[in-house]
N, C-alpha and C. Protein backbone atom coordinates (compact mmCIF):
# COMPACT_ATOMS: atom_id res chain seq x y z
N UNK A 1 -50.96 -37.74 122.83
CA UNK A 1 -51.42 -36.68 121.99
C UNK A 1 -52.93 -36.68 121.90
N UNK A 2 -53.36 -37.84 121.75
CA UNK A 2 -54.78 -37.77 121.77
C UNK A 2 -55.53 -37.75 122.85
N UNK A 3 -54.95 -37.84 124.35
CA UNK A 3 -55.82 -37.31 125.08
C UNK A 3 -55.34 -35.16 125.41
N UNK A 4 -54.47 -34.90 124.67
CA UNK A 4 -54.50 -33.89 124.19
C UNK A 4 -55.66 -32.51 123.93
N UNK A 5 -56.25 -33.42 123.00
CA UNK A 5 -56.94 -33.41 121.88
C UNK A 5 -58.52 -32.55 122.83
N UNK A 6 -58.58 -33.62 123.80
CA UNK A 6 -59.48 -33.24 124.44
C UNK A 6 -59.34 -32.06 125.44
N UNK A 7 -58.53 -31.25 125.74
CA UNK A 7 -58.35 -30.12 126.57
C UNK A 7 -58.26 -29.06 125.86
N UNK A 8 -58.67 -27.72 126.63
CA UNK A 8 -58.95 -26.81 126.12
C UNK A 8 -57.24 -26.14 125.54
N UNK A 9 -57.90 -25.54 124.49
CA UNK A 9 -56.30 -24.74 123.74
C UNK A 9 -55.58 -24.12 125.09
N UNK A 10 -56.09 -23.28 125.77
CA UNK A 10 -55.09 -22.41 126.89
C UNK A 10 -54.79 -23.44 127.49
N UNK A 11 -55.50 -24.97 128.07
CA UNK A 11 -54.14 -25.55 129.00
C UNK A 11 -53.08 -26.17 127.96
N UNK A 12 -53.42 -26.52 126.70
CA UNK A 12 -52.17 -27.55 126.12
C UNK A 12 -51.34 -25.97 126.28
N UNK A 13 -51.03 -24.77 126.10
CA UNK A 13 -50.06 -24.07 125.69
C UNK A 13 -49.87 -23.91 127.28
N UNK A 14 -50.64 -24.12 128.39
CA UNK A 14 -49.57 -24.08 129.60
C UNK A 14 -48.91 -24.87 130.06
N UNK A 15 -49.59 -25.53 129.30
CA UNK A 15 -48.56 -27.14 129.77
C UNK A 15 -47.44 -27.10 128.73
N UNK A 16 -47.55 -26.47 127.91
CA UNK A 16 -46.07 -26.70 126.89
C UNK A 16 -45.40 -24.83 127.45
N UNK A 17 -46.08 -24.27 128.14
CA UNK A 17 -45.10 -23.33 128.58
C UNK A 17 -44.59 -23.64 129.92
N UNK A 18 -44.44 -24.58 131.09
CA UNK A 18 -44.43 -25.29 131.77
C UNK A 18 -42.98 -26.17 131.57
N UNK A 19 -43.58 -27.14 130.22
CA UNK A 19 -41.96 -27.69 130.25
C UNK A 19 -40.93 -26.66 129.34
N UNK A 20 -41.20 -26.14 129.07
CA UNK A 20 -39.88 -24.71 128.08
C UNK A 20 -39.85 -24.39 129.23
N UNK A 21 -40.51 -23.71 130.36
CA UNK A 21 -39.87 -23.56 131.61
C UNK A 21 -38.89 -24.64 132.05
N UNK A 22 -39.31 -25.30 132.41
CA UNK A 22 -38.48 -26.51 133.45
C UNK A 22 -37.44 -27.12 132.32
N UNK A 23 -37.17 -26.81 131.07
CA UNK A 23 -36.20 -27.23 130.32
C UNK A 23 -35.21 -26.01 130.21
N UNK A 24 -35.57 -24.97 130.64
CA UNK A 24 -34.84 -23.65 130.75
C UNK A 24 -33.86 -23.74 132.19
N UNK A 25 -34.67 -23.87 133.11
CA UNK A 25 -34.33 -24.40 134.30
C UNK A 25 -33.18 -25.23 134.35
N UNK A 26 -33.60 -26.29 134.01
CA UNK A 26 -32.23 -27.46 133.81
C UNK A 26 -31.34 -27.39 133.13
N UNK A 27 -31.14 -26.46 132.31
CA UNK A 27 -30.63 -26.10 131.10
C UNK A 27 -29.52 -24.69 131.66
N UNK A 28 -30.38 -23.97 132.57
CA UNK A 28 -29.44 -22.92 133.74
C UNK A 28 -28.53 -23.66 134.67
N UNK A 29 -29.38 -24.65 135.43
CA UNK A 29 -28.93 -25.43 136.61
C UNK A 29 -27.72 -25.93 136.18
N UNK A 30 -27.45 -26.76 134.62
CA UNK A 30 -26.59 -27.78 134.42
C UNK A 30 -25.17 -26.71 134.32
N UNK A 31 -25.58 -25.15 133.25
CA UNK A 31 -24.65 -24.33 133.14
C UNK A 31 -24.03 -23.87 134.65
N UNK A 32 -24.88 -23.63 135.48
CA UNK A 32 -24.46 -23.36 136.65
C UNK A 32 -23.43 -24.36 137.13
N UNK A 33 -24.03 -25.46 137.22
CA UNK A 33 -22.70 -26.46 137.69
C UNK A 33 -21.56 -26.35 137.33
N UNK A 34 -21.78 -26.51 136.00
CA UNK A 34 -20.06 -26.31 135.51
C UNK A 34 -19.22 -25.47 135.53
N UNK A 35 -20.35 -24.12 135.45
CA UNK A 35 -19.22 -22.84 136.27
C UNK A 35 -18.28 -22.88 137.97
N UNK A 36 -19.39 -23.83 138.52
CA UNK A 36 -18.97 -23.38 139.65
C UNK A 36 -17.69 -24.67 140.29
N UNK A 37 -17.80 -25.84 138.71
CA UNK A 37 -16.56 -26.53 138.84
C UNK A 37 -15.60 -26.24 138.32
N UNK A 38 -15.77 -24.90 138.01
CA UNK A 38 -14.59 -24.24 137.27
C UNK A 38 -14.66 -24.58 135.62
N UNK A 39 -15.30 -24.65 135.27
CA UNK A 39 -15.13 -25.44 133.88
C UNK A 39 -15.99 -24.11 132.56
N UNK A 40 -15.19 -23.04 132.92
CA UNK A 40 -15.80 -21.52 132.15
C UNK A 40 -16.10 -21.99 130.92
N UNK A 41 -15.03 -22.28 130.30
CA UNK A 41 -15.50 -22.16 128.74
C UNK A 41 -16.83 -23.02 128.14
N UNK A 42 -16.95 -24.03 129.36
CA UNK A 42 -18.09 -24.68 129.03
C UNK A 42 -19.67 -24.24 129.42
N UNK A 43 -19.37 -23.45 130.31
CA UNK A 43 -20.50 -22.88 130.79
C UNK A 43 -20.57 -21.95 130.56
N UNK A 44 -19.73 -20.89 129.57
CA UNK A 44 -20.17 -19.74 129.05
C UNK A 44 -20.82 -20.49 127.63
N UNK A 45 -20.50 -21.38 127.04
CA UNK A 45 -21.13 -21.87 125.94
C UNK A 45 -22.66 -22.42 126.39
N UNK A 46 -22.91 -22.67 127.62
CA UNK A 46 -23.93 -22.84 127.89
C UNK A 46 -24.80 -21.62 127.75
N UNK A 47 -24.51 -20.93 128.69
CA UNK A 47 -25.28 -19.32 128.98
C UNK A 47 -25.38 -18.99 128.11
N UNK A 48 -24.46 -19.39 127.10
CA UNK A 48 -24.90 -18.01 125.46
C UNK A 48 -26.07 -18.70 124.89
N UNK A 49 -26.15 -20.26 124.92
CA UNK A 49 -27.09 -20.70 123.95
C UNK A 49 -27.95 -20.49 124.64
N UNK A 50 -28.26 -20.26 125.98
CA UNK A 50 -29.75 -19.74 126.77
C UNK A 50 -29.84 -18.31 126.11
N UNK A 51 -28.54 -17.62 126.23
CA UNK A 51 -29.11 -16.07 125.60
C UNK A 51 -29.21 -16.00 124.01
N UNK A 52 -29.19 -16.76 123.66
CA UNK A 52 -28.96 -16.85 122.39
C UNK A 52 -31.02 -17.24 121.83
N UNK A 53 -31.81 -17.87 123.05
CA UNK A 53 -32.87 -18.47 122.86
C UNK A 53 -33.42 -16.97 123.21
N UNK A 54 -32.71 -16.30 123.98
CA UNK A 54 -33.60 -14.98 124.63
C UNK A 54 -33.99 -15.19 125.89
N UNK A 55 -32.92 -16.20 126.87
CA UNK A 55 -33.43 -16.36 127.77
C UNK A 55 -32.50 -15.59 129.02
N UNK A 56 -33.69 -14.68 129.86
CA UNK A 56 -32.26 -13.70 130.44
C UNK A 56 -31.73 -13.98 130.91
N UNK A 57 -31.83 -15.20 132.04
CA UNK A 57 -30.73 -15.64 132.79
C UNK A 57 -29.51 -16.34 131.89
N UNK A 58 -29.44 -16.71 130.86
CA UNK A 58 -28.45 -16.49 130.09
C UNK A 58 -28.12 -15.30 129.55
N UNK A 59 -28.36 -14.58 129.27
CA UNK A 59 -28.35 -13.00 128.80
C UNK A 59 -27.03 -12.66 130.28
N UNK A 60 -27.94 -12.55 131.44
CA UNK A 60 -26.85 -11.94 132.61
C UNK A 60 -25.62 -12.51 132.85
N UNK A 61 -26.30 -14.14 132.55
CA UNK A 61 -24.45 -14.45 132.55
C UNK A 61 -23.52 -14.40 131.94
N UNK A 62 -23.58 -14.49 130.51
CA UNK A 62 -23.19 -13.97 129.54
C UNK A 62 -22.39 -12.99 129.59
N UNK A 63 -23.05 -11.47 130.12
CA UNK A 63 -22.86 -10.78 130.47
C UNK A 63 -21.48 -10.28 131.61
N UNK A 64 -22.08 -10.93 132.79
CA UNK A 64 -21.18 -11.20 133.45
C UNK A 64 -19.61 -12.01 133.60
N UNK A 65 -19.97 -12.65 132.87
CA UNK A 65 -18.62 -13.69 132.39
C UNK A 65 -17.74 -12.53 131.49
N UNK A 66 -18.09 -11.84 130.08
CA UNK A 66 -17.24 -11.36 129.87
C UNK A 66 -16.75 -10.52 130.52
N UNK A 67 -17.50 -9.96 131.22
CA UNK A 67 -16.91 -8.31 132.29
C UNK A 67 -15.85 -9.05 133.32
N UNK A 68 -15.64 -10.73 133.73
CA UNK A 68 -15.01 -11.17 135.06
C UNK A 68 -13.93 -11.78 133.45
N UNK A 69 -14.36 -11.78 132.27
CA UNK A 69 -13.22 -12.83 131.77
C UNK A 69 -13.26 -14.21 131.69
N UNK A 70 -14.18 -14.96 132.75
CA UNK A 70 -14.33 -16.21 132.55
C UNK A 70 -14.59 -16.87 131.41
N UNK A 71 -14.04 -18.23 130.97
CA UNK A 71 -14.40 -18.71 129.94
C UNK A 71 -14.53 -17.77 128.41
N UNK A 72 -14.00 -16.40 128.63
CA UNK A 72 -13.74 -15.79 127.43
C UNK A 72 -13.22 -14.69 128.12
N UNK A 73 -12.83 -13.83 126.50
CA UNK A 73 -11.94 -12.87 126.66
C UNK A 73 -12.66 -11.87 127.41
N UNK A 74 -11.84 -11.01 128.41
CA UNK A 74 -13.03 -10.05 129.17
C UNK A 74 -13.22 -8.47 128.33
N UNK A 75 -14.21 -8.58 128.38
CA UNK A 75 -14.63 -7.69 126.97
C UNK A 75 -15.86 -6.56 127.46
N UNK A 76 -15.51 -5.66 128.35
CA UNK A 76 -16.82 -4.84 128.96
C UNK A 76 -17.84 -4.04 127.95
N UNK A 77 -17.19 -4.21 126.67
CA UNK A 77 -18.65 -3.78 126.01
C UNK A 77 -19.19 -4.75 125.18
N UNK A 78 -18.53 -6.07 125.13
CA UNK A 78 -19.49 -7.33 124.93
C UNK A 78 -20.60 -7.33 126.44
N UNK A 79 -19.91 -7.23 127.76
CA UNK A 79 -20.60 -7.36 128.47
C UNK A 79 -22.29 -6.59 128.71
N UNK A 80 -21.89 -5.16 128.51
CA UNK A 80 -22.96 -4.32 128.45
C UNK A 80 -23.68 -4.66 127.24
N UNK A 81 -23.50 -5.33 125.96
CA UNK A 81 -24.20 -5.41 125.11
C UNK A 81 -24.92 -6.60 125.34
């Protein structure tokens, strides 16, 4: 923190927009896995809490899952919403 201290305000906030990136990332990647081991209900609980942060690639899957049904009920105007 304290060598922090010494950098200018715009890099500490790119460096902390940097890891919210790469924690978004891993946070997609891990949901991804589990969809694609079949394991819906767990990875739609993933995707929502990404869309739930406002993050779109959770938003689309979200999306997508209810319109296919996966891991929840298929619901095409949950989907469009």
């Amino acid at each position: 923190m304290a060598s922090m201290a010494l950098l200018p305000h715009s890099a500490v906030l790119a460096a902390e927009d940097q890891t919210r990136v790469a924690r978004d990332i891993v946070k997609t990647l891990e949901a991804y896995a589990v969809y694609k081991m079949g394991q819906y209900d767990l990875a739609f609980e993933r995707y929502l809490s990404l869309a739930e942060e406002g993050r779109l690639q959770g938003m689309l899957n979200v999306a997508n899952m209810y319109s296919e049904g996966k891991g929840v009920e298929q619901n095409h105007r949950k989907a469009v919403s």
